[in-house]
Protein backbone atom coordinates (compact mmCIF):
# COMPACT_ATOMS: atom_id res chain seq x y z
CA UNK A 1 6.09 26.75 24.59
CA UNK A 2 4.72 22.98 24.15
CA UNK A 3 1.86 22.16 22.21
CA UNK A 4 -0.99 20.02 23.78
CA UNK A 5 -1.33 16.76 21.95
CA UNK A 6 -4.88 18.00 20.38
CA UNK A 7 -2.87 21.07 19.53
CA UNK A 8 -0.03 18.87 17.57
CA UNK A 9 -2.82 16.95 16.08
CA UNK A 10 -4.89 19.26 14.64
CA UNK A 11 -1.90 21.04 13.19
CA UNK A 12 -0.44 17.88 11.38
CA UNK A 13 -4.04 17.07 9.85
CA UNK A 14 -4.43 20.46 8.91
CA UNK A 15 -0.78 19.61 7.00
CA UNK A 16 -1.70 16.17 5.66
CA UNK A 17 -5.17 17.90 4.49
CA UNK A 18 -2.96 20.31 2.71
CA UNK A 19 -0.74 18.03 0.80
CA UNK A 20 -3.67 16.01 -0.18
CA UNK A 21 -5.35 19.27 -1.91
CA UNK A 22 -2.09 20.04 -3.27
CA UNK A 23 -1.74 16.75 -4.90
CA UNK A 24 -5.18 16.37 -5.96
CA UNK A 25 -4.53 19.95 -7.93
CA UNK A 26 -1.14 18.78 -9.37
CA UNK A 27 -2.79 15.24 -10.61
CA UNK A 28 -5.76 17.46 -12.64
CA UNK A 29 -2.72 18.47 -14.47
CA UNK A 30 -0.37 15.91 -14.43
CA UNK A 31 -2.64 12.70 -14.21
CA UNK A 32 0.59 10.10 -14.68
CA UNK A 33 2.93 11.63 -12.31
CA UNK A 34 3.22 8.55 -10.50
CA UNK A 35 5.37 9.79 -7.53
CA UNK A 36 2.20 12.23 -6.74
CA UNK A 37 0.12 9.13 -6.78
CA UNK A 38 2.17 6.94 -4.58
CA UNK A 39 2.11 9.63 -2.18
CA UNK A 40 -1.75 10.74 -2.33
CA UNK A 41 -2.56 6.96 -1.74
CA UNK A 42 -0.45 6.74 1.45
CA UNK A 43 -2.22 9.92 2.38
CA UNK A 44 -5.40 8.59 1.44
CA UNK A 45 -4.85 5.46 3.15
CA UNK A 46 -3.40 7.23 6.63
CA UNK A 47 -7.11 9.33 6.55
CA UNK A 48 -8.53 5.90 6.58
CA UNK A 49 -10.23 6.68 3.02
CA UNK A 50 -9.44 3.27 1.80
CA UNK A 51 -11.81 3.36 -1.85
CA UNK A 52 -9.65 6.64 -2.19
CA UNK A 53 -6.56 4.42 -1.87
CA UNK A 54 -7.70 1.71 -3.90
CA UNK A 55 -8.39 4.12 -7.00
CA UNK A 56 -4.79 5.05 -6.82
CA UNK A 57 -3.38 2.05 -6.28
CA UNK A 58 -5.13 0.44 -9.57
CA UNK A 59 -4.27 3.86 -11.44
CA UNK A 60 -0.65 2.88 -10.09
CA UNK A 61 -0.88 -0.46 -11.38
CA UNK A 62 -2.01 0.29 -14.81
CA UNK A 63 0.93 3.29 -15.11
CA UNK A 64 3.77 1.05 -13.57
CA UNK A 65 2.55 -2.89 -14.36
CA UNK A 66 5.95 -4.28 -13.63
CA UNK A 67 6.49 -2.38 -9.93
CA UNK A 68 6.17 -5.14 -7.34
CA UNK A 69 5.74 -2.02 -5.35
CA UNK A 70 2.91 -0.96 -6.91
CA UNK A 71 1.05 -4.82 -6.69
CA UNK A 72 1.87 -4.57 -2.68
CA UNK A 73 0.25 -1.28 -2.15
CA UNK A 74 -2.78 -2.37 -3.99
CA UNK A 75 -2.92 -5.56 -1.91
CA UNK A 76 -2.68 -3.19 0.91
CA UNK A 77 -5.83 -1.42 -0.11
CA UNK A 78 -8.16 -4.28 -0.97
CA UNK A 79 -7.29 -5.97 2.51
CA UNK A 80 -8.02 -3.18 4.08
CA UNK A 81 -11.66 -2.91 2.34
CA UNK A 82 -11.86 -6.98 3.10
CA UNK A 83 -11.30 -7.65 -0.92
CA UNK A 84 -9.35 -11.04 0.36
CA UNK A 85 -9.46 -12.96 -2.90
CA UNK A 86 -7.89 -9.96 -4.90
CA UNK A 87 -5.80 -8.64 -1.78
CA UNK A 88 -3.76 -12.13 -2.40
CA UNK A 89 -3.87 -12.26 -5.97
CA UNK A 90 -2.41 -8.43 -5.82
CA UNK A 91 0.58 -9.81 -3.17
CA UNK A 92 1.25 -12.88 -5.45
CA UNK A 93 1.89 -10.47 -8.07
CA UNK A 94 3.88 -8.42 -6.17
CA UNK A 95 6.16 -11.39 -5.27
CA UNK A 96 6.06 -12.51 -8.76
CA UNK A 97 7.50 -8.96 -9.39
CA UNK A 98 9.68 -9.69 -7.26
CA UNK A 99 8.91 -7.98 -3.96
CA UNK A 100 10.75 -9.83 -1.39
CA UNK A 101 9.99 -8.22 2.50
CA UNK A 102 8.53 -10.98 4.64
CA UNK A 103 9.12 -9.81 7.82
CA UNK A 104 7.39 -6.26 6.62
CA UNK A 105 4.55 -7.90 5.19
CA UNK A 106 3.93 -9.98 8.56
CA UNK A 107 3.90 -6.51 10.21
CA UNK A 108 2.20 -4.30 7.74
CA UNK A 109 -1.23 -3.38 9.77
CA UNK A 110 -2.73 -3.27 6.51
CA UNK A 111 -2.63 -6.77 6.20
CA UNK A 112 -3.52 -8.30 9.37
CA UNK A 113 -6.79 -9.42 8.06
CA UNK A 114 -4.89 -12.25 5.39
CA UNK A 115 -2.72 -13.72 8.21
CA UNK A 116 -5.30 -16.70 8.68
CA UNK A 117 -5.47 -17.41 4.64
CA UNK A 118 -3.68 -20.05 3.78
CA UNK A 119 -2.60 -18.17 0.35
CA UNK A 120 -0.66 -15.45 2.70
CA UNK A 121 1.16 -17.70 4.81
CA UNK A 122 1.72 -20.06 1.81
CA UNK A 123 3.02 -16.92 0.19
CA UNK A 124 5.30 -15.93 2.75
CA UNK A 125 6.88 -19.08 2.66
CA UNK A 126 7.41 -18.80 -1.26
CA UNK A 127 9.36 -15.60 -0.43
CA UNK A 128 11.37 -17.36 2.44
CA UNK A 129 12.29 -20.35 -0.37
CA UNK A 130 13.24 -17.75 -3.11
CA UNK A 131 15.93 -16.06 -0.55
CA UNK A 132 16.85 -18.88 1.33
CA UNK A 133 16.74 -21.49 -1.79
CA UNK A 134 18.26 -25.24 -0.87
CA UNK A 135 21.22 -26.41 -1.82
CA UNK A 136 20.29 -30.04 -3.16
């Protein structure tokens, strides 16, 4: 039997609903477990509840301050709630950190809004020079 495509959706929000209560539960008990709060704020940003996110993402900063990981997903979340100033100062970081993915932060949907800052593309570039460094 094939399921309609409502049919498949509904089922896999029903899931992703679950696993959000499930996590929300665990993190009453276990408020530092900070693979439950990576995951909740992926799950919080795919239900497009971006404050949500952002909450996690700064509780995920504070519990893991030298994850470059951790700085990139919070960028993530203040772009997407238009926070440019402290989306870039969040990526900086996360380079600083040593995050190092150009190409996936040029395709990250979550950042589309910083491609016309100067900052991101300037930042970009810093993460092209640190791989590709000159041989003068």
């Amino acid at each position: 039997m094939k399921l309609s495509a409502s049919t498949r959706r509904s089922l896999h929000d029903m899931g992703t609903e679950f696993v959000r209560e499930f996590l929300e539960t665990d993190l009453v008990r276990h408020p530092k477990n900070t693979h439950a709060l990576a995951e909740l704020g992926q799950i919080y940003t795919s239900m497009e509840l971006w404050d949500l996110g952002l909450s996690v993402d700064r509780q995920l900063v504070n519990l893991l301050p030298e994850s470059s990981t951790a700085y990139y997903n919070l960028g993530c979340s203040l772009a997407l709630l238009a926070l440019t100033d402290e989306a870039l100062q969040a990526l900086e970081q996360s380079v600083d950190l040593g995050y190092n993915d150009a190409d996936h932060m040029l395709t990250d949907d979550d950042l589309v809004s910083l491609h016309d800052q100067g900052r991101f593309r300037a930042l970009l570039e810093r993460i092209h020079t640190l791989a590709h460094p000159s041989l003068d």
